[in-house]
Protein backbone atom coordinates (compact mmCIF):
# COMPACT_ATOMS: atom_id res chain seq x y z
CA UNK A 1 -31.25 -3.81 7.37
CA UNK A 2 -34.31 -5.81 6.90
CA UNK A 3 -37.33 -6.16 9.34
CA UNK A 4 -37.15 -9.15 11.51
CA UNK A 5 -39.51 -12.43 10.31
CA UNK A 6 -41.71 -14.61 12.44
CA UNK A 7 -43.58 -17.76 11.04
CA UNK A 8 -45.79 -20.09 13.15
CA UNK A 9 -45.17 -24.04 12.82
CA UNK A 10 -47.48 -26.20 11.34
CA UNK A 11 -49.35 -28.93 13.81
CA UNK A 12 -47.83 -32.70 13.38
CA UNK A 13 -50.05 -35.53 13.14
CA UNK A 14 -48.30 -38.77 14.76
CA UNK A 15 -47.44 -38.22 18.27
CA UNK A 16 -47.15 -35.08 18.67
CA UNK A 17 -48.27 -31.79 17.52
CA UNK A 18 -46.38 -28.27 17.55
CA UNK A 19 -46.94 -26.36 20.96
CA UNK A 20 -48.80 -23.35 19.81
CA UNK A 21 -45.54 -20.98 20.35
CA UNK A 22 -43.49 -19.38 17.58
CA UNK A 23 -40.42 -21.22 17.45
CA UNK A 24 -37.28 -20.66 15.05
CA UNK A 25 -38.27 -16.80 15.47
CA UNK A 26 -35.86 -14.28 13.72
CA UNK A 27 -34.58 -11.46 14.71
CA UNK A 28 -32.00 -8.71 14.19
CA UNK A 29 -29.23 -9.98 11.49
CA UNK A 30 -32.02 -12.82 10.74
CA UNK A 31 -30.20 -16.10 12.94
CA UNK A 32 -32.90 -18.17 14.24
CA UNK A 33 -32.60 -17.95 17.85
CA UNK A 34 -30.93 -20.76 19.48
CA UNK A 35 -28.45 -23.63 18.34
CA UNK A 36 -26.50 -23.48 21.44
CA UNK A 37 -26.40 -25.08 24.80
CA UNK A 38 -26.81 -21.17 26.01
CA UNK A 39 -30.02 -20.90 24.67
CA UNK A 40 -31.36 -23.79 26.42
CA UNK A 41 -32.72 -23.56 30.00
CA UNK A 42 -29.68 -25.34 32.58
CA UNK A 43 -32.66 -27.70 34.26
CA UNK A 44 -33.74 -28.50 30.63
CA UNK A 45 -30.28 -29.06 29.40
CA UNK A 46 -29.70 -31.21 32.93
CA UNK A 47 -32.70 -33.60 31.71
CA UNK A 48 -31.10 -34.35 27.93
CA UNK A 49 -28.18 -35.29 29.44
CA UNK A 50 -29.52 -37.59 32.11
CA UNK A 51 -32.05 -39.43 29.32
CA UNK A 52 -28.92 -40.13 27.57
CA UNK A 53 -27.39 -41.90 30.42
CA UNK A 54 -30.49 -43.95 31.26
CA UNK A 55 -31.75 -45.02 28.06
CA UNK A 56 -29.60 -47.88 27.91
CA UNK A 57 -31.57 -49.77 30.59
CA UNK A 58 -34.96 -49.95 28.85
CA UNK A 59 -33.49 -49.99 25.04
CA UNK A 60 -29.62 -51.45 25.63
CA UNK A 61 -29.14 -51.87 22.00
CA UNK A 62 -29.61 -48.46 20.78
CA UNK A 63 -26.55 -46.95 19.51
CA UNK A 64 -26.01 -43.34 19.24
CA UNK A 65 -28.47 -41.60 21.63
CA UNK A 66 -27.19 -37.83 22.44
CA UNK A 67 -28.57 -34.69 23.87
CA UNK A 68 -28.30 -32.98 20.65
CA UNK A 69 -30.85 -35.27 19.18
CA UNK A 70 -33.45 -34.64 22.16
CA UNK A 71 -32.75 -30.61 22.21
CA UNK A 72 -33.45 -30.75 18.50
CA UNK A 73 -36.73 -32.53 19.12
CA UNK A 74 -37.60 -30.26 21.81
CA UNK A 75 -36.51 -27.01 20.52
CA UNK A 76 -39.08 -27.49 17.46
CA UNK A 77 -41.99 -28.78 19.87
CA UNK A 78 -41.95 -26.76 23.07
CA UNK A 79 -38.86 -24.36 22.35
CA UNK A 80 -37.29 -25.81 25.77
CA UNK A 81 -40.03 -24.90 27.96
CA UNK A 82 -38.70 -21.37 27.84
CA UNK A 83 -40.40 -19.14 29.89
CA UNK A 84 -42.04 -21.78 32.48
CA UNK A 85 -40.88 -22.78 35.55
CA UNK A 86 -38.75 -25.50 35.87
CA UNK A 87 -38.15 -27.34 39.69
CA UNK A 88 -35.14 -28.62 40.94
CA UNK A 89 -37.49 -31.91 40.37
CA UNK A 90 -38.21 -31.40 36.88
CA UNK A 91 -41.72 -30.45 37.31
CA UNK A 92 -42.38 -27.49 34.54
CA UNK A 93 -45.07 -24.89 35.51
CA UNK A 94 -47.44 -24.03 34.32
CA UNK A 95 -48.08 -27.11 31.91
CA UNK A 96 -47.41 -27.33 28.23
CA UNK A 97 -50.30 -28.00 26.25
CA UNK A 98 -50.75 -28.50 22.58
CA UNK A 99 -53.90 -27.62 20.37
CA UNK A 100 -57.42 -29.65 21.48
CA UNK A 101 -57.26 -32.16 18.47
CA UNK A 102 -61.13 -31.96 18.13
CA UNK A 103 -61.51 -31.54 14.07
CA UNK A 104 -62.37 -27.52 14.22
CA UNK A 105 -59.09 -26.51 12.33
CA UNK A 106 -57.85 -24.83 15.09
CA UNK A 107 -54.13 -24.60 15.38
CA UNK A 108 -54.27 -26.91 11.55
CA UNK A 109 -55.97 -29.65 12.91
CA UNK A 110 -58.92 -31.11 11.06
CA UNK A 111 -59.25 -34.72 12.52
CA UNK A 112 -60.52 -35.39 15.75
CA UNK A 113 -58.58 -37.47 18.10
CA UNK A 114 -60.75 -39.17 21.00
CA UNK A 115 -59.91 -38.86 24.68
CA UNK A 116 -58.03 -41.57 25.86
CA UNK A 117 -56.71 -40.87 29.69
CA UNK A 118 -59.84 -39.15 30.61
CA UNK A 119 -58.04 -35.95 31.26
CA UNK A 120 -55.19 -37.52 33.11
CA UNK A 121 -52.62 -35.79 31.35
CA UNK A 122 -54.04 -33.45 28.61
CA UNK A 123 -56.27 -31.75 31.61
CA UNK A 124 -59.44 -32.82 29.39
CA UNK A 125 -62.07 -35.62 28.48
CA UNK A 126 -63.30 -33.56 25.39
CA UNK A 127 -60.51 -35.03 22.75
CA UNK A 128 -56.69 -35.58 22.85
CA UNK A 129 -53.95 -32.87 23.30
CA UNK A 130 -50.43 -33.12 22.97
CA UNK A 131 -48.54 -32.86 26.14
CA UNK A 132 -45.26 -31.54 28.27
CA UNK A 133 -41.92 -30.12 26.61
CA UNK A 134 -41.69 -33.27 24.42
CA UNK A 135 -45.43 -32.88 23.37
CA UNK A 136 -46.55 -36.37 23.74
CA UNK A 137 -50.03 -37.62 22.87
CA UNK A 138 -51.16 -39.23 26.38
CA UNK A 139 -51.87 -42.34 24.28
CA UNK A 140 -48.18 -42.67 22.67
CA UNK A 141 -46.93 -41.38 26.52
CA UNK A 142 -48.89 -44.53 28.23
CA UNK A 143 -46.74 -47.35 26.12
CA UNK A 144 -43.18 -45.18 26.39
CA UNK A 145 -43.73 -42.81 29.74
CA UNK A 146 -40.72 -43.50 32.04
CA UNK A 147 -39.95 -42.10 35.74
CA UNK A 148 -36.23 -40.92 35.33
CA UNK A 149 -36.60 -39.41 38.87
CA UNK A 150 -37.40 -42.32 40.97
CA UNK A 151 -40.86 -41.06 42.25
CA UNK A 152 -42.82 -43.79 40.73
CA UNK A 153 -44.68 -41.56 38.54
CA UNK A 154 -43.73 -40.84 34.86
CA UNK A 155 -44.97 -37.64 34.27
CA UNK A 156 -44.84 -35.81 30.87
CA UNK A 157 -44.84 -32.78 32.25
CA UNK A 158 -41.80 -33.25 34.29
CA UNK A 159 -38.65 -32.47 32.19
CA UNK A 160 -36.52 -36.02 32.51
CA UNK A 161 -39.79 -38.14 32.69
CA UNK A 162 -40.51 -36.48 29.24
CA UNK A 163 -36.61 -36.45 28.06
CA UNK A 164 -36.48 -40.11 28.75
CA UNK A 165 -39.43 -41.17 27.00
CA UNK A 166 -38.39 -38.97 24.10
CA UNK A 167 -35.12 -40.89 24.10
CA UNK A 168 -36.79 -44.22 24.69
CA UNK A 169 -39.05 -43.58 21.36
CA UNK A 170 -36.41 -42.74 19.28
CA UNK A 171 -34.01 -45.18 20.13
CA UNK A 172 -37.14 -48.12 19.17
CA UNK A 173 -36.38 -50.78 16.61
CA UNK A 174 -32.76 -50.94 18.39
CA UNK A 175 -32.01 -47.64 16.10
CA UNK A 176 -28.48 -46.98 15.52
CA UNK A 177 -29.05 -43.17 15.81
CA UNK A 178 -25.42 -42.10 14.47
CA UNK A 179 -26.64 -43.53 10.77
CA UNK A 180 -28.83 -40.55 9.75
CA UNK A 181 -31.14 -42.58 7.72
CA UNK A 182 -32.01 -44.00 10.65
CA UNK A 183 -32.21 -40.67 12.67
CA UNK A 184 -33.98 -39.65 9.78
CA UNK A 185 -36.56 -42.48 10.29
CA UNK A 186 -36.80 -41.78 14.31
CA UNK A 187 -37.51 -38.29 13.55
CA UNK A 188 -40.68 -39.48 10.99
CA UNK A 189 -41.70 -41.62 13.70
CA UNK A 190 -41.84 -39.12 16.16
CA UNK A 191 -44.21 -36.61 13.67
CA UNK A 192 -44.82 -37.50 9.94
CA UNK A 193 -43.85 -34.33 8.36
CA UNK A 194 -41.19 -33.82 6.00
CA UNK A 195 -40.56 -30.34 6.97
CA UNK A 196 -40.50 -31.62 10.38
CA UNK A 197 -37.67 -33.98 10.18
CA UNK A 198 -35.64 -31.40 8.29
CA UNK A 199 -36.11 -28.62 10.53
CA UNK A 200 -35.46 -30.67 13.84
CA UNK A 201 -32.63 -32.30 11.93
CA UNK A 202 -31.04 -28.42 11.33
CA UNK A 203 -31.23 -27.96 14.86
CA UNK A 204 -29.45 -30.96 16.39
CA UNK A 205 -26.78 -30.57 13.58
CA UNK A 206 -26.63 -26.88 15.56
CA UNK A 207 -26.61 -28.07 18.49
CA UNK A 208 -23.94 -30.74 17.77
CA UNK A 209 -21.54 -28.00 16.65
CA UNK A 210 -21.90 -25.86 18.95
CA UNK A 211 -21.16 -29.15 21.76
CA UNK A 212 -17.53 -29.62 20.35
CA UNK A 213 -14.85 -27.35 21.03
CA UNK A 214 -12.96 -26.39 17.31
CA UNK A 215 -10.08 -28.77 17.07
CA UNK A 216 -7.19 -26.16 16.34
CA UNK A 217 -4.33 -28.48 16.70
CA UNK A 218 -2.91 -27.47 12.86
CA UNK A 219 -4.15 -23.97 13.33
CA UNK A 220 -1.14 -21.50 14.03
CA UNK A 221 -0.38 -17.99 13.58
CA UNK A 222 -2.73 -15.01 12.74
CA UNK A 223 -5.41 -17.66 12.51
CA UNK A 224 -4.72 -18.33 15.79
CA UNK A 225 -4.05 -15.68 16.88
CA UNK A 226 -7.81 -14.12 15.57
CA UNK A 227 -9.60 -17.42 16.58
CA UNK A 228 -8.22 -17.42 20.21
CA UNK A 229 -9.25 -13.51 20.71
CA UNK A 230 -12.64 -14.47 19.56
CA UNK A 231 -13.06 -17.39 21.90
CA UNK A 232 -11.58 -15.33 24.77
CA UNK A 233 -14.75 -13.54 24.70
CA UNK A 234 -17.26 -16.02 24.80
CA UNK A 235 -20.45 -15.61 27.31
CA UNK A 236 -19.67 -11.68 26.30
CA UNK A 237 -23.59 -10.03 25.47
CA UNK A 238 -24.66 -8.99 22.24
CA UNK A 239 -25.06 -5.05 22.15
CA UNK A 240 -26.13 -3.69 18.82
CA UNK A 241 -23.45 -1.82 17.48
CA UNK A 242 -21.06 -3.00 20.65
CA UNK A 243 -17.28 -4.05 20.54
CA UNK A 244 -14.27 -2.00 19.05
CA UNK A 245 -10.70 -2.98 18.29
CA UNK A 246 -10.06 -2.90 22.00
CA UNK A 247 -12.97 -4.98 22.84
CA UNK A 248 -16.16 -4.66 24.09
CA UNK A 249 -17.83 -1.66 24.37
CA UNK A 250 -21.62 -0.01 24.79
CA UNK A 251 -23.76 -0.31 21.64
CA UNK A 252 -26.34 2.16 20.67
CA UNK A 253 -30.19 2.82 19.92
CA UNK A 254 -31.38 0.99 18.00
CA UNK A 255 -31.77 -2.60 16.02
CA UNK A 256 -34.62 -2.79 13.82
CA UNK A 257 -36.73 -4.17 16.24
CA UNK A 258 -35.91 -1.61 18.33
CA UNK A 259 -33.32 -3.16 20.36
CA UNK A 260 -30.85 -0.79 22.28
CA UNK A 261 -27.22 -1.76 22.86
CA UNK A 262 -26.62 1.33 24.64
CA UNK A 263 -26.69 -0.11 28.13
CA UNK A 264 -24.55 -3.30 26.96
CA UNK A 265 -21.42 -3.73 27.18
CA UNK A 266 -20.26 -6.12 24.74
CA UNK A 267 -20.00 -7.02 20.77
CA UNK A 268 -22.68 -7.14 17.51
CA UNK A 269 -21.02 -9.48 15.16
CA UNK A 270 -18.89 -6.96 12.90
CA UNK A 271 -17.71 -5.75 16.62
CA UNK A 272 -16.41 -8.69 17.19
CA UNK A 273 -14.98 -9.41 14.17
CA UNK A 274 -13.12 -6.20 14.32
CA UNK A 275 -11.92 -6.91 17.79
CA UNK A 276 -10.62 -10.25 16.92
CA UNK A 277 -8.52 -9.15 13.75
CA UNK A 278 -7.08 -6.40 15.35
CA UNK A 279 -5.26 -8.22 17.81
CA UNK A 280 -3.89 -10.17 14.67
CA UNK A 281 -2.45 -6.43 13.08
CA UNK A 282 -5.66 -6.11 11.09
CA UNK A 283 -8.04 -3.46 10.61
CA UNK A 284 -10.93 -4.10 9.30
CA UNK A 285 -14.33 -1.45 8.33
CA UNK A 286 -16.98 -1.39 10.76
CA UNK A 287 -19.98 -3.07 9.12
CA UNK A 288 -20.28 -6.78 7.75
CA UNK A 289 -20.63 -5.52 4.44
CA UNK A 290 -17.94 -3.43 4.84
CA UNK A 291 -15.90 -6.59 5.82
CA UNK A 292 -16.65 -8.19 2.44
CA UNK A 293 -15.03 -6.17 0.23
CA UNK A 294 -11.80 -6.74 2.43
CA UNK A 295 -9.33 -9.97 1.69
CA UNK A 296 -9.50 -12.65 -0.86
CA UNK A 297 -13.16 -12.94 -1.62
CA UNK A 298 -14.54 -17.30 -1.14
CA UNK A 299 -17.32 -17.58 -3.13
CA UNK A 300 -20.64 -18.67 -2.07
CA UNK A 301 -21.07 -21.53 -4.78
CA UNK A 302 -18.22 -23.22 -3.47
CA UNK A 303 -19.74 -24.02 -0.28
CA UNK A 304 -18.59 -24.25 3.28
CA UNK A 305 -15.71 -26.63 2.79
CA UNK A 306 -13.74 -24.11 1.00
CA UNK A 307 -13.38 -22.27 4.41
CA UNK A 308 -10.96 -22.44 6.42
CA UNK A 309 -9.97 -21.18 10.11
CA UNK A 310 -9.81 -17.84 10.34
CA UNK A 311 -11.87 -16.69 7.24
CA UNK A 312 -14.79 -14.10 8.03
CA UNK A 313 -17.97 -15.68 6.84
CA UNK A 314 -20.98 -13.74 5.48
CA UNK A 315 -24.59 -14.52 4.77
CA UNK A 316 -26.54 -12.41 3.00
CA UNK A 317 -30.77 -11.40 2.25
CA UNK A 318 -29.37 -11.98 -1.33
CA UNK A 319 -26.69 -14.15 -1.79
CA UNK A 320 -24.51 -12.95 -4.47
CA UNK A 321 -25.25 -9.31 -3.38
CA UNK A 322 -22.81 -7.88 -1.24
CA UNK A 323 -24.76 -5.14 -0.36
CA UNK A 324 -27.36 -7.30 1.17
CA UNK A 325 -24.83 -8.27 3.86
CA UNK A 326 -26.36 -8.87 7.14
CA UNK A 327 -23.99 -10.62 9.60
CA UNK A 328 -20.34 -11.78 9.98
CA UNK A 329 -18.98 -14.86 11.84
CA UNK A 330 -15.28 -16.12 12.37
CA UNK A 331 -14.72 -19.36 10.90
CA UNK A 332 -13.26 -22.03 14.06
CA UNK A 333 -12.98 -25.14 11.10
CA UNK A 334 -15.40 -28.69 11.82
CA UNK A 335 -18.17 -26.58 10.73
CA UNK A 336 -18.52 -24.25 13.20
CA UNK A 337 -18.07 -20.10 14.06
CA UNK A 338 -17.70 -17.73 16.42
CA UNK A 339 -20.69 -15.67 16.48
CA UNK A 340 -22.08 -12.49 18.35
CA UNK A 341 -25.54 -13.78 17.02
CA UNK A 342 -28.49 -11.29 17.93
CA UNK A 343 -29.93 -9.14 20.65
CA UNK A 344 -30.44 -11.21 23.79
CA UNK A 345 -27.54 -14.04 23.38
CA UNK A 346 -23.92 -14.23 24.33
CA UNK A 347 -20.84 -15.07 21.84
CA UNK A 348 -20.54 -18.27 21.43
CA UNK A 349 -19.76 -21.03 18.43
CA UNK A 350 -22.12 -21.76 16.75
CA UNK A 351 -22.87 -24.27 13.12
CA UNK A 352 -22.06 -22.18 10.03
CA UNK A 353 -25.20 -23.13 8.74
CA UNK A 354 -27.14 -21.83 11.79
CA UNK A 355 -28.57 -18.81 9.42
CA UNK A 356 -29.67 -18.61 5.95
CA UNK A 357 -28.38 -16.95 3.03
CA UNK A 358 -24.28 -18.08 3.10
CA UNK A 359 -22.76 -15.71 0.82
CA UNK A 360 -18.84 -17.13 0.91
CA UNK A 361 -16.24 -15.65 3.22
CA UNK A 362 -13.05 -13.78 3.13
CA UNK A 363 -9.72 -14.64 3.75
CA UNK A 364 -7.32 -12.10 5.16
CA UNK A 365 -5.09 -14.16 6.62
């Protein structure tokens, strides 16, 4: 097993810039937390949903708004406002603030921005900041800012102030958001980064997948049989080195980052996988790489569409090495798994593509 990886994210330079916070942080097995509606904070989630539903009365002709597309926005910028506190209101405490954008090079920025609400939102009169969960620049938040919660204020540090003027911004120039050139161009608009639009892009595709239940109308027998267990046990915890072929169990000490399972009970994602088969007749080796060698092997180069439900599916440090193995997912078809992700989540589907390194699959059924 492989230590974990952390990388900060850069600082944008149109509207808003990164929240200095480490988001897209790896851990144990390497998945990047998040890509769930789990991972997201309920008030946050709450304010997503409600921007969708008003953001047809100040831009009616944008098509294609959804909460996917505003959790993948503020996953990358403010990681939900995890860790603040979030009123029944909206009101997030204590505020989000982004890098001073005074020219130093702190935080990557080397341009100074003036002041433009004296302080009002950015809690200073010595340069420009971005702001709130969406990280708005108080000058971009003064032409889109909306109230959402009928206070006659439109705050930016209030979750569905912010969520609406997110949704408001992206849905300009009547976008029809369900094209994704044109989500493409909303996300540009909203920072001018290339590597920005492609990693907020990888999380609402998550996030998307993860919103639809599998459709398992033409799936039947030990498929279904092995997808049903699995889903049976979502909102189970993640214990490292948790689940057996009677279900869950306590893990043990301890995950490379030191994470103990031994006080959960619940699955790692092998567990599960072995849990799920066996009700199926199938007994599979404890580890993922183990559970490679097992079945008709689907190579990596042939991509996800060769899968199909019911397939384990592996992703690797080194793709086309086996041995470099470090998780296992069931495959639930429309691009999606089940997944005992990493310490600290729940099982859950999740996009197949929600971790790098997809080395192929198996098929045992």
């Amino acid at each position: 097993m492989f230590a974990a990886v952390c990388c900060a994210a850069p600082v944008g330079n149109a509207i808003s810039a990164y929240v200095a916070l480490t988001t897209g942080q790896q851990d144990d097995g390497g998945i990047a937390e998040g890509g769930s509606a789990a991972d997201i904070p309920p008030r946050m989630l709450t304010a997503y949903k409600k921007a969708v539903q008003q953001v047809g009365t100040y831009v009616p002709k944008c098509q294609g708004m959804r909460w996917p597309i505003l959790a993948g926005i503020a996953k990358v910028e403010s990681n939900h406002a995890v860790g603040r506190t979030i009123t029944a209101g909206g009101d997030i405490r204590p505020k989000i603030y982004g890098v001073l954008l005074n020219g130093s090079g702190q935080g990557g920025n080397t341009t100074a921005v003036p002041d433009t609400d004296n302080g009002t939102w950015d809690g200073t009169s010595q340069g420009e900041r971005a702001v709130g969960p969406f990280q708005f620049m108080p000058s971009t938040w003064e032409s889109v800012g909306k109230d959402a919660g009928g206070d006659h204020i439109a705050d930016p540090h209030n979750a569905d102030d912010a969520a609406l003027g997110a949704a408001v911004y992206l849905c300009g120039d009547d976008r029809d958001l369900t094209k994704r050139a044109q989500l493409k161009t909303a996300i540009w608009q909203y920072n001018h980064s290339a590597a920005y639009v492609a990693d907020v892009l990888g999380w609402i595709d998550q996030y998307t997948a993860a919103a639809k239940d599998p459709d398992l109308k033409n799936v039947s027998g030990k498929a279904r049989t092995v997808i049903d267990a699995a889903l049976s046990q979502r909102g189970v915890p993640y214990s490292w080195g948790g689940g057996t072929p009677s279900g869950p169990s306590y893990g043990i000490c301890c995950s490379p980052s030191g994470t103990s399972g031994a006080n959960i009970q619940g699955f790692d994602c092998s567990g599960l996988t072995l849990y799920a088969y066996a009700t199926a007749g199938i007994r599979l080796p404890r580890t993922a790489a183990a559970q490679a060698g097992v079945g008709q092997r689907i190579p990596s180069r042939l991509g996800t569409g060769a899968l199909k439900p019911g397939d384990l599916v592996f992703y690797a440090y080194a793709p086309g090495r086996d041995s470099t193995i470090y998780h296992v997912g069931i495959y639930a078809g429309s691009g999606q798994m089940i997944n005992a992700a990493r310490p600290g989540t729940v099982v859950r589907l999740d996009a197949v593509n929600a971790m790098p390194g997809y080395a192929g699959g198996a098929r045992l059924l």
